[in-house]
C-alpha atoms as a PDB file:
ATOM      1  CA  UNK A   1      77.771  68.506 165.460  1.00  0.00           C
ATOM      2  CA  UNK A   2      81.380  70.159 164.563  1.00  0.00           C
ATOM      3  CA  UNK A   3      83.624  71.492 167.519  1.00  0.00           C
ATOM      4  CA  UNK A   4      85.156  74.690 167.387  1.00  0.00           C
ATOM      5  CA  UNK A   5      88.090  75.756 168.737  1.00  0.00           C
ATOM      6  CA  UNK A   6      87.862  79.092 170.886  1.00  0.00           C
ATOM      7  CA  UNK A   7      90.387  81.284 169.640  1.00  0.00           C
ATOM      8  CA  UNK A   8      93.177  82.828 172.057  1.00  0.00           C
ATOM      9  CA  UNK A   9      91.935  86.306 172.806  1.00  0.00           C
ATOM     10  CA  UNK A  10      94.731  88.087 172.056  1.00  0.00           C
ATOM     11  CA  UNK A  11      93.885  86.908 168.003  1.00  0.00           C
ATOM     12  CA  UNK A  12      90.209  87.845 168.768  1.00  0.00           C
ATOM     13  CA  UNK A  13      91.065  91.200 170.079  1.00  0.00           C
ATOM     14  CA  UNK A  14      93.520  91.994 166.936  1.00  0.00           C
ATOM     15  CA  UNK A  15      90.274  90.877 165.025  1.00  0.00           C
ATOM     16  CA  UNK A  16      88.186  93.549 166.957  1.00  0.00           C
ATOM     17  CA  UNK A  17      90.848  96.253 166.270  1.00  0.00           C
ATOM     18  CA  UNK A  18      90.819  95.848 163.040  1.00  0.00           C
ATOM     19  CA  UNK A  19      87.174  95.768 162.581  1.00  0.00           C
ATOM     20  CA  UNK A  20      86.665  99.058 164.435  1.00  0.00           C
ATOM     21  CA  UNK A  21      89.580 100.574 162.192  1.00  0.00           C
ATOM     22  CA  UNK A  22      87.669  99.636 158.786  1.00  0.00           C
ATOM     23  CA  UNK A  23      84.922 101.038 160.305  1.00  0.00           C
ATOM     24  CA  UNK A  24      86.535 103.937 160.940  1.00  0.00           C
ATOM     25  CA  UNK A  25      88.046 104.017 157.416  1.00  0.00           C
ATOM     26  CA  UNK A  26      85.103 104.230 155.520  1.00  0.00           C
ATOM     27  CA  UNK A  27      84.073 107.101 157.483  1.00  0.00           C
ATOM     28  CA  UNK A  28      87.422 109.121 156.721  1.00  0.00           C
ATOM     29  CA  UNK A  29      88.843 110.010 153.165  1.00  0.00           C
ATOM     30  CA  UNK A  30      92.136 109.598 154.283  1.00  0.00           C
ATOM     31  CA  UNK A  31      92.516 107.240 156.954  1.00  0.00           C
ATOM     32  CA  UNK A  32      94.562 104.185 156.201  1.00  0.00           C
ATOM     33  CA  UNK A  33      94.527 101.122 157.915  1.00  0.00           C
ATOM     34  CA  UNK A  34      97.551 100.232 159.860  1.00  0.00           C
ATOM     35  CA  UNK A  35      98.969  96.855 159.701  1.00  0.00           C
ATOM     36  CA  UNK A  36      98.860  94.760 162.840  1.00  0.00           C
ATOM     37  CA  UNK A  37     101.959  92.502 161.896  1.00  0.00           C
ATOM     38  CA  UNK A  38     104.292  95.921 161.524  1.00  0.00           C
ATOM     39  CA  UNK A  39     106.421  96.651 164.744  1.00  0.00           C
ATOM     40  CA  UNK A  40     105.543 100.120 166.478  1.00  0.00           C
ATOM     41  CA  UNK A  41     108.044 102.787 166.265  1.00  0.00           C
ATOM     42  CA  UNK A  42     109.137 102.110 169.608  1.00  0.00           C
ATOM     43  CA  UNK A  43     109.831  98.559 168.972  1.00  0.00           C
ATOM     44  CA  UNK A  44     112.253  99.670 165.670  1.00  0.00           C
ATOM     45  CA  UNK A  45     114.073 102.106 167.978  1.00  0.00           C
ATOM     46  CA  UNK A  46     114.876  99.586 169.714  1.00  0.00           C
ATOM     47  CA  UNK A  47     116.627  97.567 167.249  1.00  0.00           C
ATOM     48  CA  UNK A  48     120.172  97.103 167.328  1.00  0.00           C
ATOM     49  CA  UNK A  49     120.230  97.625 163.491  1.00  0.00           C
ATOM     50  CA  UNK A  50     118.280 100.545 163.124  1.00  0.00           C
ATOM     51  CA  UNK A  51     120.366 101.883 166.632  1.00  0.00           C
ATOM     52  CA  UNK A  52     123.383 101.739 164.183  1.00  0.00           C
ATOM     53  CA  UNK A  53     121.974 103.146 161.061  1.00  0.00           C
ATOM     54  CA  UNK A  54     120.996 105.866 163.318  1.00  0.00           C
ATOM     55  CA  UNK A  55     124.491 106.495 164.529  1.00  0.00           C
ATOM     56  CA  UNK A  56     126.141 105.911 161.259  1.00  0.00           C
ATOM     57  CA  UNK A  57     124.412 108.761 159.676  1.00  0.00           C
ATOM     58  CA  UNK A  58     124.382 110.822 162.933  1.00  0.00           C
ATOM     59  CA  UNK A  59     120.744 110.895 163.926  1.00  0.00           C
ATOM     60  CA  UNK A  60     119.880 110.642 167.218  1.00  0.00           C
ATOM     61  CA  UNK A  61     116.432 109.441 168.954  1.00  0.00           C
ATOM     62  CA  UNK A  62     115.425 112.549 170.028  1.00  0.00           C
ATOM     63  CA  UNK A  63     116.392 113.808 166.278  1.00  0.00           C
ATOM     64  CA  UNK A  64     113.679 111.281 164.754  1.00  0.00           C
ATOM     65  CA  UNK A  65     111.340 110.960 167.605  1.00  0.00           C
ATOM     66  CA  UNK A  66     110.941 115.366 166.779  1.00  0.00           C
ATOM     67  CA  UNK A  67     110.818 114.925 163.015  1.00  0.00           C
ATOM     68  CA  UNK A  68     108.242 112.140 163.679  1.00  0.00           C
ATOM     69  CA  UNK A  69     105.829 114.464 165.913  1.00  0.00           C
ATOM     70  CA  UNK A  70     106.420 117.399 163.754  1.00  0.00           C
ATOM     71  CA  UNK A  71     105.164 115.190 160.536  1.00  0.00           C
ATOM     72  CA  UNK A  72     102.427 114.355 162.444  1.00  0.00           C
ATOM     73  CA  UNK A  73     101.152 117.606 163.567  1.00  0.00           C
ATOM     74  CA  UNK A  74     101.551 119.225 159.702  1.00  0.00           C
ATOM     75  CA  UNK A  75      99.312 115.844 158.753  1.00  0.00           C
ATOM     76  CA  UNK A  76      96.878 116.828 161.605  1.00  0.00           C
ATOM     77  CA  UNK A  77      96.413 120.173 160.230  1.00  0.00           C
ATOM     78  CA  UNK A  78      96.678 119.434 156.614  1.00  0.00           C
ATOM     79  CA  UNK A  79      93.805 116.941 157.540  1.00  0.00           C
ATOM     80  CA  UNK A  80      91.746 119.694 158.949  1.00  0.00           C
ATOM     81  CA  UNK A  81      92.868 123.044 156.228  1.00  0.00           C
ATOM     82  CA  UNK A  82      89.894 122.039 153.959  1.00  0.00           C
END
């Protein structure tokens, strides 16, 4: 009789994620699967590094955070032109 380990649910849920993303996936042409180990947007905004590329070339948050929604919304409609 072998003993298994439960897994911490936080790994489980990632699991689950991902699962319903693949699922969703293969229902949509061009939906891409985003990695779980890649920090959010958020989380790179916060990073002192990125905070001083940002200023070195004279781009603020709000700047990127704009370009960032805009991208999204031409994607959005792009998506749905067809």
């Amino acid at each position: 009789m072998a003993i298994r380990a439960k897994r911490p649910q936080k790994i489980q849920a990632g699991q689950n994620v991902r699962q319903t993303l693949q699922h969703m996936a293969e229902r949509t042409a061009h939906a891409e699967i985003p990695s779980m180990d890649e920090p959010s947007l958020r989380e790179m905004l916060r990073d002192p590094i990125m905070q001083r590329l940002m200023t070195s070339d004279g781009i603020t948050q709000t700047q990127l955070l704009s370009l960032v929604a805009a991208a999204r919304i031409r994607m959005r409609d792009d998506r749905y032109a067809d």
